[in-house]
N, C-alpha and C. Protein backbone atom coordinates (compact mmCIF):
# COMPACT_ATOMS: atom_id res chain seq x y z
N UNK A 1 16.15 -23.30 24.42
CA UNK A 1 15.53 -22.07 23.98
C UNK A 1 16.60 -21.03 23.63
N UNK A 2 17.70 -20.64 24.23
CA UNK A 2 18.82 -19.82 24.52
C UNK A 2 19.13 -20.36 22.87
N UNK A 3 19.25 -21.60 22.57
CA UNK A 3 20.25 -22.06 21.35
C UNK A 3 19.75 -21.48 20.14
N UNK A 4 18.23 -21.20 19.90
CA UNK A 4 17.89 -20.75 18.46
C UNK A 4 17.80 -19.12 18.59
N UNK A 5 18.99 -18.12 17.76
CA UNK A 5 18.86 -17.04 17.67
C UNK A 5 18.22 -16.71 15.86
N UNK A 6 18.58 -15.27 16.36
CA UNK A 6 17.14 -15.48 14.66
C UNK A 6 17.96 -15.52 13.55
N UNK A 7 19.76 -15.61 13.92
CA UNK A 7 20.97 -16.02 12.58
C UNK A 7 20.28 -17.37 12.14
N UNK A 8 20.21 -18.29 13.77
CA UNK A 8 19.94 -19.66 13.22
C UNK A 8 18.50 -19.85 12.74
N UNK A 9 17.56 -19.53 12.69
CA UNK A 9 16.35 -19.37 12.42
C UNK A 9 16.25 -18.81 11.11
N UNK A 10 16.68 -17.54 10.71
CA UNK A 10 17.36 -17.30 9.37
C UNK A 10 17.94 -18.47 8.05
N UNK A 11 18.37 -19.32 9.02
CA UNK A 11 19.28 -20.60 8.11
C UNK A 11 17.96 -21.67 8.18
N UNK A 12 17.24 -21.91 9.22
CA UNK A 12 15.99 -22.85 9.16
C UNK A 12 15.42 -22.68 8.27
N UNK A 13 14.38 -21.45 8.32
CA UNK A 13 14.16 -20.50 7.09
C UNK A 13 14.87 -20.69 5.56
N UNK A 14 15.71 -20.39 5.38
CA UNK A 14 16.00 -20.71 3.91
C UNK A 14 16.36 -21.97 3.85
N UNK A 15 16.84 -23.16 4.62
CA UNK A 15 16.97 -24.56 4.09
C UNK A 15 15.93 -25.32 4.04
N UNK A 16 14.84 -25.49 5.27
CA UNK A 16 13.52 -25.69 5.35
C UNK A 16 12.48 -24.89 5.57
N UNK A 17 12.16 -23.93 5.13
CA UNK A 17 11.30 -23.01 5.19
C UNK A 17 10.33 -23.06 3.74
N UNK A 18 9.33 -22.99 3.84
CA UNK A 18 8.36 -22.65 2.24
C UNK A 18 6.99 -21.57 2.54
N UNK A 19 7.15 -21.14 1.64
CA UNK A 19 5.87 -19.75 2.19
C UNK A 19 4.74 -21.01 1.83
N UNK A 20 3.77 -20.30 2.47
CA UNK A 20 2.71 -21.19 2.42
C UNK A 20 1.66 -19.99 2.66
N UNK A 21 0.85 -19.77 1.68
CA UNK A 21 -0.42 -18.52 1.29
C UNK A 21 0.44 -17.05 2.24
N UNK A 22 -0.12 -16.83 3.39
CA UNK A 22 0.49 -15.27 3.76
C UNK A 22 1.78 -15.55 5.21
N UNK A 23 1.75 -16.82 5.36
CA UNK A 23 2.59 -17.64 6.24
C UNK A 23 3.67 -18.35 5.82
N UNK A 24 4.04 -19.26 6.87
CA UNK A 24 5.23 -19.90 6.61
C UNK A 24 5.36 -20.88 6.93
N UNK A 25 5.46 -22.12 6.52
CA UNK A 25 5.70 -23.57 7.02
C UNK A 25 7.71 -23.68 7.04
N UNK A 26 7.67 -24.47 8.21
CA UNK A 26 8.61 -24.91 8.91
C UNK A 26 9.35 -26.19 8.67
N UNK A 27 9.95 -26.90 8.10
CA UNK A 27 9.89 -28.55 8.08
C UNK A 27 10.56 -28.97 9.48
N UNK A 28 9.83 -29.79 9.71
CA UNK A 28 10.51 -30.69 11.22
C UNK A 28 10.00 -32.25 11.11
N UNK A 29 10.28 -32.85 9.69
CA UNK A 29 9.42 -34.01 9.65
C UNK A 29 10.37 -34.78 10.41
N UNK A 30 11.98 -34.60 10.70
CA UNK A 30 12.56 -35.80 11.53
C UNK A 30 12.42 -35.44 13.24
N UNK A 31 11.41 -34.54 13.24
CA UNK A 31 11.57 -34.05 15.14
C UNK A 31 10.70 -34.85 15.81
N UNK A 32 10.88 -35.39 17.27
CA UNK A 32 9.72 -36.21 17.72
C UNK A 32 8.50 -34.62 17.78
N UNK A 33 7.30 -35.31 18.40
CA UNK A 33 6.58 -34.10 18.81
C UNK A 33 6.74 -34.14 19.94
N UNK A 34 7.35 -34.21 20.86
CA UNK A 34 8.30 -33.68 22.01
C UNK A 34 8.94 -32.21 21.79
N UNK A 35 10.04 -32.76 20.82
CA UNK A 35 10.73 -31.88 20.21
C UNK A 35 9.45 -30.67 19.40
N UNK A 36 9.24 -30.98 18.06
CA UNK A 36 8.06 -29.91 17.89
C UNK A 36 7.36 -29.13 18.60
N UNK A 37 7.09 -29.58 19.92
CA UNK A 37 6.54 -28.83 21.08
C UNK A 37 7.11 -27.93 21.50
N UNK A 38 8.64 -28.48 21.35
CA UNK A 38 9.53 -27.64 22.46
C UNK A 38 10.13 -26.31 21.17
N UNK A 39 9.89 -26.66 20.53
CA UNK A 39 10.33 -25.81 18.81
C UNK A 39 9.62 -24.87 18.53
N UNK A 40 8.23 -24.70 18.93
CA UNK A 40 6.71 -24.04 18.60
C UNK A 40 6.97 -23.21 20.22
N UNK A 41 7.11 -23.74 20.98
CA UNK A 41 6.94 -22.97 22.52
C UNK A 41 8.47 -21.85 22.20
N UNK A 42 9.59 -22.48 21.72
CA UNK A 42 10.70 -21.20 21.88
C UNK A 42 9.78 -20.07 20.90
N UNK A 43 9.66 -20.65 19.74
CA UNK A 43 9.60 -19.54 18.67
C UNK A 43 8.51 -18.51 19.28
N UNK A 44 7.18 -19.26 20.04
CA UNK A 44 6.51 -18.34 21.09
C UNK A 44 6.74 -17.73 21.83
N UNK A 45 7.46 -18.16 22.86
CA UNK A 45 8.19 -17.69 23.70
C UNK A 45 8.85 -16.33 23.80
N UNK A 46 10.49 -16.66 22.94
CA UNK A 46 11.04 -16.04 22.99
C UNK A 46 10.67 -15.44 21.24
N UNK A 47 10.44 -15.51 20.53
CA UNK A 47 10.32 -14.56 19.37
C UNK A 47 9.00 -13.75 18.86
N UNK A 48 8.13 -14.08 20.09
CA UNK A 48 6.74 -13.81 19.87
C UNK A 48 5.78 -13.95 18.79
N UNK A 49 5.87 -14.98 17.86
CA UNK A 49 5.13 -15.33 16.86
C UNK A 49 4.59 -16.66 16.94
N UNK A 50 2.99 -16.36 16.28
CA UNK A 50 1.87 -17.14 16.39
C UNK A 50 2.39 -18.30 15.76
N UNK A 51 2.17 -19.78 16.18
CA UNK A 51 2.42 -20.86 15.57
C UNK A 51 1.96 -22.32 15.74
N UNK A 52 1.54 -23.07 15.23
CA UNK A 52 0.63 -23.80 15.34
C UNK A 52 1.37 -25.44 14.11
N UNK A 53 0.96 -26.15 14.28
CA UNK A 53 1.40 -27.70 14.01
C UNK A 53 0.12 -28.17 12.89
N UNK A 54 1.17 -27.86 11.50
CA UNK A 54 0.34 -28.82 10.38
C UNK A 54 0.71 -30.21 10.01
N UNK A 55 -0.17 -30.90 9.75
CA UNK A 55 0.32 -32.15 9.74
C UNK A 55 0.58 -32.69 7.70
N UNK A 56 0.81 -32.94 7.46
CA UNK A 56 1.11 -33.42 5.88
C UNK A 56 0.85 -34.70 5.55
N UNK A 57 -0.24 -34.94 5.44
CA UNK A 57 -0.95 -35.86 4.82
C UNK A 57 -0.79 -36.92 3.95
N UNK A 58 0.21 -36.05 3.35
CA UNK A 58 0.56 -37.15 1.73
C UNK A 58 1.84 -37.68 2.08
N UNK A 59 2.66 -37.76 2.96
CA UNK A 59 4.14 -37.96 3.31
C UNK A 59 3.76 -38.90 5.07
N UNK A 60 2.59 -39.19 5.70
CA UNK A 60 2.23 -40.01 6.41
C UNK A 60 2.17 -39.09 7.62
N UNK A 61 1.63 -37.48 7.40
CA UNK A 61 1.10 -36.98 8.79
C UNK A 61 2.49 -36.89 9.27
N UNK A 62 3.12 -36.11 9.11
CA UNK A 62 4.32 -35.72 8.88
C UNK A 62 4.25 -34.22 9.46
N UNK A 63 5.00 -33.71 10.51
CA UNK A 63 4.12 -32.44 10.77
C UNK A 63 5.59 -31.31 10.35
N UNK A 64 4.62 -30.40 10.49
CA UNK A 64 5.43 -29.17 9.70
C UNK A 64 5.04 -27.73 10.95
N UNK A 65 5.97 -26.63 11.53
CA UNK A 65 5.67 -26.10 11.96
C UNK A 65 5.02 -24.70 10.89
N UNK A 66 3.77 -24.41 11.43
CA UNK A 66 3.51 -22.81 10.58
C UNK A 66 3.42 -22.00 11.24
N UNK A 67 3.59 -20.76 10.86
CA UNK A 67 4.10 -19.47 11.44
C UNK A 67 2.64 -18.58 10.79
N UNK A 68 1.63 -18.33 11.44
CA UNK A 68 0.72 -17.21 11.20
C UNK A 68 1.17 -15.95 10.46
N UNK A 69 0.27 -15.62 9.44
CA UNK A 69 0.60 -14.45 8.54
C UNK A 69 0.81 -13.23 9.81
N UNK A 70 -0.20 -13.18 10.76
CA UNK A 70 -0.12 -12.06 11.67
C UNK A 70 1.27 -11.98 12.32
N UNK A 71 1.77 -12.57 12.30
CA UNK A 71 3.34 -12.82 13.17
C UNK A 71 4.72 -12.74 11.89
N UNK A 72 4.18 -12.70 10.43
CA UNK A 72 5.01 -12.29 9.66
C UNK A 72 6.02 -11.09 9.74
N UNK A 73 5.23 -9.99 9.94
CA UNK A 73 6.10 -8.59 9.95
C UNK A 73 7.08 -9.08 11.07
N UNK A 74 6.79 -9.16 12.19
CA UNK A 74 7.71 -9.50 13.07
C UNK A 74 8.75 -10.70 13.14
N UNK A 75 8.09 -11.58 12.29
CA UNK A 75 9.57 -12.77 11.58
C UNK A 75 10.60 -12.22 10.61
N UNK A 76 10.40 -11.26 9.77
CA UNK A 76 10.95 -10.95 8.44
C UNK A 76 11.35 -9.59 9.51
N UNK A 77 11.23 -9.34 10.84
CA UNK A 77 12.21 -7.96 11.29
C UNK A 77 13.10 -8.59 12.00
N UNK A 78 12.89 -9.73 12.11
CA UNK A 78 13.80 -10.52 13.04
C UNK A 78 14.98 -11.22 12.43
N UNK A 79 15.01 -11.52 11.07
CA UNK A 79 15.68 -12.72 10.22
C UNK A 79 15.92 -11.65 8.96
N UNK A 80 15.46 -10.93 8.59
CA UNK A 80 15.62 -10.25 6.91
C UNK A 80 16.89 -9.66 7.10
N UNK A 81 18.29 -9.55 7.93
CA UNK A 81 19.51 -9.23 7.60
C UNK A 81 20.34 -10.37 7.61
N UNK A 82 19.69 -11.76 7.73
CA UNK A 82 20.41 -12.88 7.80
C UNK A 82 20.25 -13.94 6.25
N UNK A 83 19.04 -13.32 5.93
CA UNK A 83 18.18 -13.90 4.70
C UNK A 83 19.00 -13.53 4.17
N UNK A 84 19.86 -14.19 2.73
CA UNK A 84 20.47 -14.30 1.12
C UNK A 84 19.00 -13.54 -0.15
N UNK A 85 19.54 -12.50 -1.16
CA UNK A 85 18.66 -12.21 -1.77
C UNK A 85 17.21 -13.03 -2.60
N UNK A 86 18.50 -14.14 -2.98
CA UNK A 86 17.79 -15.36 -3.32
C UNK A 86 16.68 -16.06 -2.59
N UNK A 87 16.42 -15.87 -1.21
CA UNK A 87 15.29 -16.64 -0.47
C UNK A 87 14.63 -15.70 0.15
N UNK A 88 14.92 -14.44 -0.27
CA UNK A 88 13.70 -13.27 0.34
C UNK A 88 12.30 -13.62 0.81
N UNK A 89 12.12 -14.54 -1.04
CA UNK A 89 10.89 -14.54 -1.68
C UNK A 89 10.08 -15.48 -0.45
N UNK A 90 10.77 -16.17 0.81
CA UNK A 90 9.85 -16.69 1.64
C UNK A 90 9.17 -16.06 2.61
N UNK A 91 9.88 -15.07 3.00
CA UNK A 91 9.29 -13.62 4.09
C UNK A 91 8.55 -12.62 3.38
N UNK A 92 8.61 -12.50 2.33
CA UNK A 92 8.15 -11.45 1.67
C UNK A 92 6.52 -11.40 1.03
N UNK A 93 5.89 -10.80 1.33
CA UNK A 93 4.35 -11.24 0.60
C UNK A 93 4.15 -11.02 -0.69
């Protein structure tokens, strides 16, 4: 939990990150769901945002973490001085 600060979360975010409608999907298709569990509980935890486990259908149920639109403002106050201009466009509505 200690290991993901919101620099590194910032870099998650723009390498695997994709907005998805007023939210944010996560990629973690190589994590067990062990791991995913334990990935969804820090970002709860310690960053206080809503998040929940989509699965991807077309790639064999493949899960993806998403980040609730309601928990946006507080992702993009947490990460938007680490974000490059170029990948704003994923925090940004």
């Amino acid at each position: 939990m200690e290991l993901l600060t919101p620099i590194g979360l910032a870099h998650w975010i723009m390498g695997d990150g994709s907005k998805h409608n007023l939210g944010l999907h996560l990629s973690v298709y190589a994590f067990s769901k062990k791991d995913v569990n334990l990935l969804i509980n820090t970002l709860e935890i310690k960053f206080h945002l809503k998040c929940s486990i989509h699965n991807l259908s077309t790639i064999g149920h493949k899960p993806r973490i998403y980040i609730w639109k309601e928990s946006m403002p507080l992702l993009k106050d947490l990460v938007k001085l680490y974000i490059i201009p170029e990948m704003k466009y994923k925090i940004n509505e």
